[in-house]
Protein backbone atom coordinates (compact mmCIF):
# COMPACT_ATOMS: atom_id res chain seq x y z
CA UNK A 1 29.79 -10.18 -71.23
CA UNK A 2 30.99 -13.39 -69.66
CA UNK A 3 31.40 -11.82 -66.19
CA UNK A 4 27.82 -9.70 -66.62
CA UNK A 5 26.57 -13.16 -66.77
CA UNK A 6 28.13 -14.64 -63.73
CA UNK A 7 26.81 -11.73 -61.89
CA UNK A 8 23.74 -12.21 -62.99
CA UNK A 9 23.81 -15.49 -61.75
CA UNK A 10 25.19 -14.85 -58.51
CA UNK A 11 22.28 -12.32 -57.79
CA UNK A 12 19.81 -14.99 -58.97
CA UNK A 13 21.68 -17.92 -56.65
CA UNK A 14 21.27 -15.00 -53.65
CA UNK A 15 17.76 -13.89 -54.82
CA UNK A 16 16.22 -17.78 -54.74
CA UNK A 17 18.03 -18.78 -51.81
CA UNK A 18 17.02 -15.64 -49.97
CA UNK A 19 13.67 -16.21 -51.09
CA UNK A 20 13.97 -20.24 -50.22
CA UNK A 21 14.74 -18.75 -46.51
CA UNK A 22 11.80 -16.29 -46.04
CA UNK A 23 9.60 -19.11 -47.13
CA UNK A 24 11.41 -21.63 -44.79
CA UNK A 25 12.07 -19.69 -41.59
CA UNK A 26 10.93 -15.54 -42.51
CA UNK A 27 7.05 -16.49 -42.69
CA UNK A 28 8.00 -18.88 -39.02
CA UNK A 29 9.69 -15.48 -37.71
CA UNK A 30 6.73 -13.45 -38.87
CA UNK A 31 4.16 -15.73 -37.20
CA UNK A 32 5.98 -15.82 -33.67
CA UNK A 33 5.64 -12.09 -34.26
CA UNK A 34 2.28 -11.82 -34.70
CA UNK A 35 1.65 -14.53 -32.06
CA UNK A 36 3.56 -12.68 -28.84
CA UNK A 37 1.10 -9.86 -29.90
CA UNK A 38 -1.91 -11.62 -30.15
CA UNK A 39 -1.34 -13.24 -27.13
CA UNK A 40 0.24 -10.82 -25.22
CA UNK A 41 -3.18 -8.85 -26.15
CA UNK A 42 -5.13 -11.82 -24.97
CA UNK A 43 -3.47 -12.25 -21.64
CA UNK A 44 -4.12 -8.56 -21.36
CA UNK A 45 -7.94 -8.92 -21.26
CA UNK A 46 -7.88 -11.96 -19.66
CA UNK A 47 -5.68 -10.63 -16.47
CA UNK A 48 -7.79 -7.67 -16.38
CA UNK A 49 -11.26 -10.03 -15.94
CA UNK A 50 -9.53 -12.25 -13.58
CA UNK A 51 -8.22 -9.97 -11.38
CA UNK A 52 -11.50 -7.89 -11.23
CA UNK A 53 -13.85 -10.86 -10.55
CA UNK A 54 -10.97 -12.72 -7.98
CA UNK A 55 -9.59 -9.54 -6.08
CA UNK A 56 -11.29 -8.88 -2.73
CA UNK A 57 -13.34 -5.45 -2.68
CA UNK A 58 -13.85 -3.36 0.70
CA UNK A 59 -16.88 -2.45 1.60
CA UNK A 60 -15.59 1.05 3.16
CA UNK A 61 -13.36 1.75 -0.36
CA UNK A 62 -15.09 4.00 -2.83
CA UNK A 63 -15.91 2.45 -6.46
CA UNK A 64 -12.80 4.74 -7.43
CA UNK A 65 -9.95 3.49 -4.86
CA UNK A 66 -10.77 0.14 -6.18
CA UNK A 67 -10.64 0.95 -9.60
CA UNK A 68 -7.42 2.33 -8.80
CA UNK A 69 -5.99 -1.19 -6.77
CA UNK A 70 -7.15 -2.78 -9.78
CA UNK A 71 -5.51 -1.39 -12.19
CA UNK A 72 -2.23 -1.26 -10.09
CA UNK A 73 -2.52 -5.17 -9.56
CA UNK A 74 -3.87 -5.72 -13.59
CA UNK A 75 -0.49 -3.64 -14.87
CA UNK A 76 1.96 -5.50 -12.87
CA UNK A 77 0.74 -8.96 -14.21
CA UNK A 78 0.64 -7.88 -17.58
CA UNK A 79 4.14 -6.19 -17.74
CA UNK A 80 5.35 -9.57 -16.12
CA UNK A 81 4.06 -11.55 -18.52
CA UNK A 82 4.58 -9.31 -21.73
CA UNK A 83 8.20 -9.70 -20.16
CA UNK A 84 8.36 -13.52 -20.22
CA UNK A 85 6.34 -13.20 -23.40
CA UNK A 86 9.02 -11.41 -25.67
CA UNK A 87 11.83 -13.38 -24.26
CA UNK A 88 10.21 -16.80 -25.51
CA UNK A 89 9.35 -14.79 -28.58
CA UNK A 90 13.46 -13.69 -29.04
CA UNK A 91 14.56 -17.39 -27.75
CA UNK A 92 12.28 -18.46 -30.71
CA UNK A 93 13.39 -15.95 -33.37
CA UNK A 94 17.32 -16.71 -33.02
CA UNK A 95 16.91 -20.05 -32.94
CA UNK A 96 15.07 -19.33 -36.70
CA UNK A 97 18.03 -16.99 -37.20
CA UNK A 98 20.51 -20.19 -36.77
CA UNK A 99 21.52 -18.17 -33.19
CA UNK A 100 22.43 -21.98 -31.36
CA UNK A 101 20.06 -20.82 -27.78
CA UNK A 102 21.43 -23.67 -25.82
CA UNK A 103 24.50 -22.05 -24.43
CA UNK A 104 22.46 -19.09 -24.15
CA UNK A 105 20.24 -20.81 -22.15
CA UNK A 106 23.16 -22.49 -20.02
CA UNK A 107 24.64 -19.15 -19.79
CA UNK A 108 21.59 -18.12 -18.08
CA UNK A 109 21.42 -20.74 -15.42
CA UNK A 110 24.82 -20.51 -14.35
CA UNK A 111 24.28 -16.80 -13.95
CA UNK A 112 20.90 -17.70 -12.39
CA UNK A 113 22.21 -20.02 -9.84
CA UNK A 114 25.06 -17.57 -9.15
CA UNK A 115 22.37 -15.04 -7.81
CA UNK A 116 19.47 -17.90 -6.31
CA UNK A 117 20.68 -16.71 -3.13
CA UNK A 118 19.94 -12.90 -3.71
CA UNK A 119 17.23 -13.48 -5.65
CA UNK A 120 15.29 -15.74 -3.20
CA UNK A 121 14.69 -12.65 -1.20
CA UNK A 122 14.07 -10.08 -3.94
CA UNK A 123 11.05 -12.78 -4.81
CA UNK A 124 10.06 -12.83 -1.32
CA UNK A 125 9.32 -9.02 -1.39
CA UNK A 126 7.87 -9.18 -4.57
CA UNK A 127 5.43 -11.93 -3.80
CA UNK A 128 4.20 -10.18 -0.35
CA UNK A 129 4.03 -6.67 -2.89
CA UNK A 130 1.94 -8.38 -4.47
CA UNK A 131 -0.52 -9.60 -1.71
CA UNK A 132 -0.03 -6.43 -0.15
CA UNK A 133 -1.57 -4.52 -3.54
CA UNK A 134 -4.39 -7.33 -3.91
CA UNK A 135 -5.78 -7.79 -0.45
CA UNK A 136 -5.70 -3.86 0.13
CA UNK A 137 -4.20 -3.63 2.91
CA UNK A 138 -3.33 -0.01 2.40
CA UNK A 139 -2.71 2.23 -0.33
CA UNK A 140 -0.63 5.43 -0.88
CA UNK A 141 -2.03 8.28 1.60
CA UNK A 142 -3.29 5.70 4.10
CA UNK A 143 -0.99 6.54 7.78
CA UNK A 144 -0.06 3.12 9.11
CA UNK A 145 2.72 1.29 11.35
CA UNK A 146 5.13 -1.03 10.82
CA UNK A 147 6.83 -2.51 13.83
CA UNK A 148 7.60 0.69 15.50
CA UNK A 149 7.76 3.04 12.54
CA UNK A 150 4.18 4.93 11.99
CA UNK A 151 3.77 7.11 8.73
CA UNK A 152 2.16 8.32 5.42
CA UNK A 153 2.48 5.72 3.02
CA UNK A 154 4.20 8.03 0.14
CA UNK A 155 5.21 5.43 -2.70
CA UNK A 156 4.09 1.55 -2.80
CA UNK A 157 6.19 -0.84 -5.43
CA UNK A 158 6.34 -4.42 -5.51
CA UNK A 159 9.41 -4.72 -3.70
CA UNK A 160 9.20 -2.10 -0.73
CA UNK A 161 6.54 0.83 1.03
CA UNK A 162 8.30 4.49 1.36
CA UNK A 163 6.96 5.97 4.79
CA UNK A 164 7.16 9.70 6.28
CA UNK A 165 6.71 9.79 9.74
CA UNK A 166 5.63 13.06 11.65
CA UNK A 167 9.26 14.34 12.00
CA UNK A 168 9.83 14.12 7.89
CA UNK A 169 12.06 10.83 8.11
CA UNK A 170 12.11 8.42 5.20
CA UNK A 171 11.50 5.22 5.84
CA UNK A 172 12.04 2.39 3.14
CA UNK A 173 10.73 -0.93 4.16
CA UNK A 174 10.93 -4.05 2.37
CA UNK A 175 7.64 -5.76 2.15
CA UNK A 176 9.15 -9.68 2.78
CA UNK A 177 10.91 -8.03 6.46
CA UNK A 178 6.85 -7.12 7.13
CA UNK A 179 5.43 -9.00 9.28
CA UNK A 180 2.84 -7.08 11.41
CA UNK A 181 1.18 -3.57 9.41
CA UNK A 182 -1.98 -1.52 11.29
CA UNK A 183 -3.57 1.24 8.90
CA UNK A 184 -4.76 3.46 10.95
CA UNK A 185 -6.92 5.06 8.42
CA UNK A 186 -8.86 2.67 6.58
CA UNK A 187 -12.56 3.40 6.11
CA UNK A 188 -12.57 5.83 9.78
CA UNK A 189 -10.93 6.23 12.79
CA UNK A 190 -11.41 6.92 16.54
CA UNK A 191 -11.26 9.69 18.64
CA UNK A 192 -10.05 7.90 21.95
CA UNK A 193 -8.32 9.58 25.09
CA UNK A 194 -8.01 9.74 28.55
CA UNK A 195 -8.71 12.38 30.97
CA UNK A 196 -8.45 12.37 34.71
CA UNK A 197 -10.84 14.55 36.91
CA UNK A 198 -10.48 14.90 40.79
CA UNK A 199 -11.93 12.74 43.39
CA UNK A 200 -14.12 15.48 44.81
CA UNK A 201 -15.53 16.07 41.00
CA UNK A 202 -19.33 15.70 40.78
CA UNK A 203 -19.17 12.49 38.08
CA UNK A 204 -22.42 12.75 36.75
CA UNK A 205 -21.88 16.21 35.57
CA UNK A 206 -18.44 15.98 34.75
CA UNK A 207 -20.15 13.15 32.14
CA UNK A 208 -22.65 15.31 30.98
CA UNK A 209 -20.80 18.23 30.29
CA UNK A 210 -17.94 15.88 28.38
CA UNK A 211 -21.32 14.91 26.01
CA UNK A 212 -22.17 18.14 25.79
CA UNK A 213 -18.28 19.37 24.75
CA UNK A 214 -18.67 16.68 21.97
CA UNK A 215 -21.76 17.41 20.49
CA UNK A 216 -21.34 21.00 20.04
CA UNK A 217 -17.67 20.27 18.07
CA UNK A 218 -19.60 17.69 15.93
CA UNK A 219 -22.25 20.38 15.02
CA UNK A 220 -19.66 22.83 14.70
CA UNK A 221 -19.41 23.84 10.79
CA UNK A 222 -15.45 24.20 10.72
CA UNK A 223 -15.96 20.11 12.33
CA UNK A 224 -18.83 18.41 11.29
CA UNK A 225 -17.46 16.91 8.06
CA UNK A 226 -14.70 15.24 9.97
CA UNK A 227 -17.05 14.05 12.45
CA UNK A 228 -18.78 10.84 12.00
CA UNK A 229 -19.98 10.21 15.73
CA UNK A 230 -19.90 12.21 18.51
CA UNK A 231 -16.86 12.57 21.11
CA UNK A 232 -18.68 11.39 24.16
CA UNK A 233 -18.09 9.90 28.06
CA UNK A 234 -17.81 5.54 27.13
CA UNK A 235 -16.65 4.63 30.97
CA UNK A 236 -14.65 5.12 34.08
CA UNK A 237 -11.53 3.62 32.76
CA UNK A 238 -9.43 3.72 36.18
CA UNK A 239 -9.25 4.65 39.59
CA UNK A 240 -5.99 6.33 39.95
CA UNK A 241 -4.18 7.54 43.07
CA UNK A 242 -4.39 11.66 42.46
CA UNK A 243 -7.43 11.26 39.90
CA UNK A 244 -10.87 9.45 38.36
CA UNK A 245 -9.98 8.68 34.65
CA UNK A 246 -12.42 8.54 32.53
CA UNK A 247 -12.63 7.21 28.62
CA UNK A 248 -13.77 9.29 25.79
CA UNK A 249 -14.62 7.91 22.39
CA UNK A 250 -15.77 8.91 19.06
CA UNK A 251 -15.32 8.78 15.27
CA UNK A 252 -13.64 10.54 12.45
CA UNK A 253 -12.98 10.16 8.62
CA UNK A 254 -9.73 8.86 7.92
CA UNK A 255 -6.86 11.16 9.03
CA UNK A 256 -9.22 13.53 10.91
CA UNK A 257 -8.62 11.75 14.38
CA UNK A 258 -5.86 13.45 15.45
CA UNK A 259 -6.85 17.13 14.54
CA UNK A 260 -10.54 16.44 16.34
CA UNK A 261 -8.39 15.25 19.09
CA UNK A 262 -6.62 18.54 20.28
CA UNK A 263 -9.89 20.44 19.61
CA UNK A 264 -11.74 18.21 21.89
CA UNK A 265 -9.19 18.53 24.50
CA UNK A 266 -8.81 21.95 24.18
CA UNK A 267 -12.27 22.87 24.77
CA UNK A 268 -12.62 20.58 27.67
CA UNK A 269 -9.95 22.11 29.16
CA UNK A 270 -11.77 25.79 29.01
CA UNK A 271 -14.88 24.05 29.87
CA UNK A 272 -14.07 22.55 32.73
CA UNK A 273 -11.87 25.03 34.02
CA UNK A 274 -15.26 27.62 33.57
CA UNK A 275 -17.24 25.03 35.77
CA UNK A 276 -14.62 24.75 38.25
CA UNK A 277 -13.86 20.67 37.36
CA UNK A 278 -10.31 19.97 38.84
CA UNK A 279 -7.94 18.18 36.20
CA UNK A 280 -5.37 16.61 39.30
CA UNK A 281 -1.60 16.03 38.88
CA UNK A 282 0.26 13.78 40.67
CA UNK A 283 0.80 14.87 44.29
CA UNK A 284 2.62 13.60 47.24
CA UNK A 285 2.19 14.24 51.10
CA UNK A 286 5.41 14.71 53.29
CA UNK A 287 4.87 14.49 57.30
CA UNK A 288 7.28 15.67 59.28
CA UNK A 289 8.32 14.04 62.28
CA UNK A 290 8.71 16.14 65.35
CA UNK A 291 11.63 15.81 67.81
């Protein structure tokens, strides 16, 4: 009987001081619980408003590709901060645990300051990642260049673009090494080439049949939805030694330019070899001297 009663009081000692604790530090655990959530739900809406009131829209972009660059810019600030969020909220918890957190905390400077160096440039990529997804400067599917490598932008993260060029190459580029980037597909592009026609070419009709060449492909129905203006004649762009060259412009949808291109040249090929048009080629003279 004796030792049924020291049990009994055992359990009791463990019951009230387990109960002392939950009322001391398991209701301070539960709150910091409930608080990362709260605000972690909080932040949430609140990123989301600031980002779509602050971020700056394109006029060309559809209501769509910006919902899109939203959201991609809203989800990495939240997942950032719900980060930063539960490791205050774990810090906070062990410390209520009687976890000491200082020489976790220590720990985690020496280890920080071990890789500063690294890590100055894995924030530099991140940062521009981020400007990169805010400012639009292009998005995945837009073909743009890089120094000298041009591509379809396959895969944008906050550290680095993923580019295929025309050949199938991968190219990873880190977005802190970026410091120049054309998209040559935002909003439309340009039909713009050069063409040389012999000296002893009639200009004026050489002109109006290159008019004529590019309105008939932008009325064409296999072409017209590419088209947004007319391939036409914009100037005599050089006087050359074997040929006249002349400029020809026009404008596509985004990613069009190149296939409207090789039509256009195509058919002005045909048409001006029909009319009799001479397209020179270099050519040199020889005299020979008599003896």
């Amino acid at each position: 009987m004796d030792k049924i009663k020291n049990l009994n009081e055992v359990f009791a000692g463990i019951g009230e001081l387990f109960i002392s604790w939950l009322l001391a530090h398991g209701l301070k655990i539960l709150f910091i619980a409930i608080g990362a959530f709260v605000l972690n739900k909080i932040l949430r809406a609140f990123i989301g408003k600031t980002v779509r009131l602050t971020v700056v829209h394109d006029s060309g972009s559809s209501l769509e590709a910006e919902k899109k660059r939203e959201d991609t810019l809203v989800q990495v600030i939240v997942t950032t901060m719900r980060i930063v969020i539960i490791l205050l909220a774990c810090l906070m918890i062990l410390q209520e645990l009687g976890v000491q957190i200082a020489p976790i905390l220590a720990g985690a400077g020496i280890v920080g300051l071990a890789f500063g160096f690294g890590g100055q440039y894995l924030i530099r990529d991140v940062i521009a990642g981020l400007f990169i997804i805010m400012e639009n400067q292009y998005r995945i599917g837009d073909v743009i260049r890089i120094e000298d490598t041009t591509g379809l932008v396959e895969e944008i993260t906050l550290r680095k673009t993923t580019l295929r060029d025309i050949d199938g190459t991968v190219h990873h580029i880190q977005h802190g090494e970026i410091k120049k980037v054309s998209n040559l597909s935002k909003n439309f592009a340009r039909v713009n080439f050069n063409i040389g026609i012999g000296y002893s070419s009639n200009l004026e009709k050489v002109i109006e049949l290159v008019n004529s060449v590019g309105k008939t492909l932008a009325e064409d129905p296999k072409w017209k939805d590419s088209i947004l203006k007319a391939p036409e004649f914009l100037r005599v762009d050089d006087m050359a030694d074997s040929a006249i060259v002349i400029k020809i412009l026009g404008e596509t949808i985004p990613h069009m330019q190149w296939d409207v291109t090789g039509e256009l040249r195509k058919r002005l090929i045909i048409a001006f070899h029909k009319e009799g048009i001479e397209i020179p080629f270099p050519q040199r003279v020889v005299h020979m001297v008599k003896e």
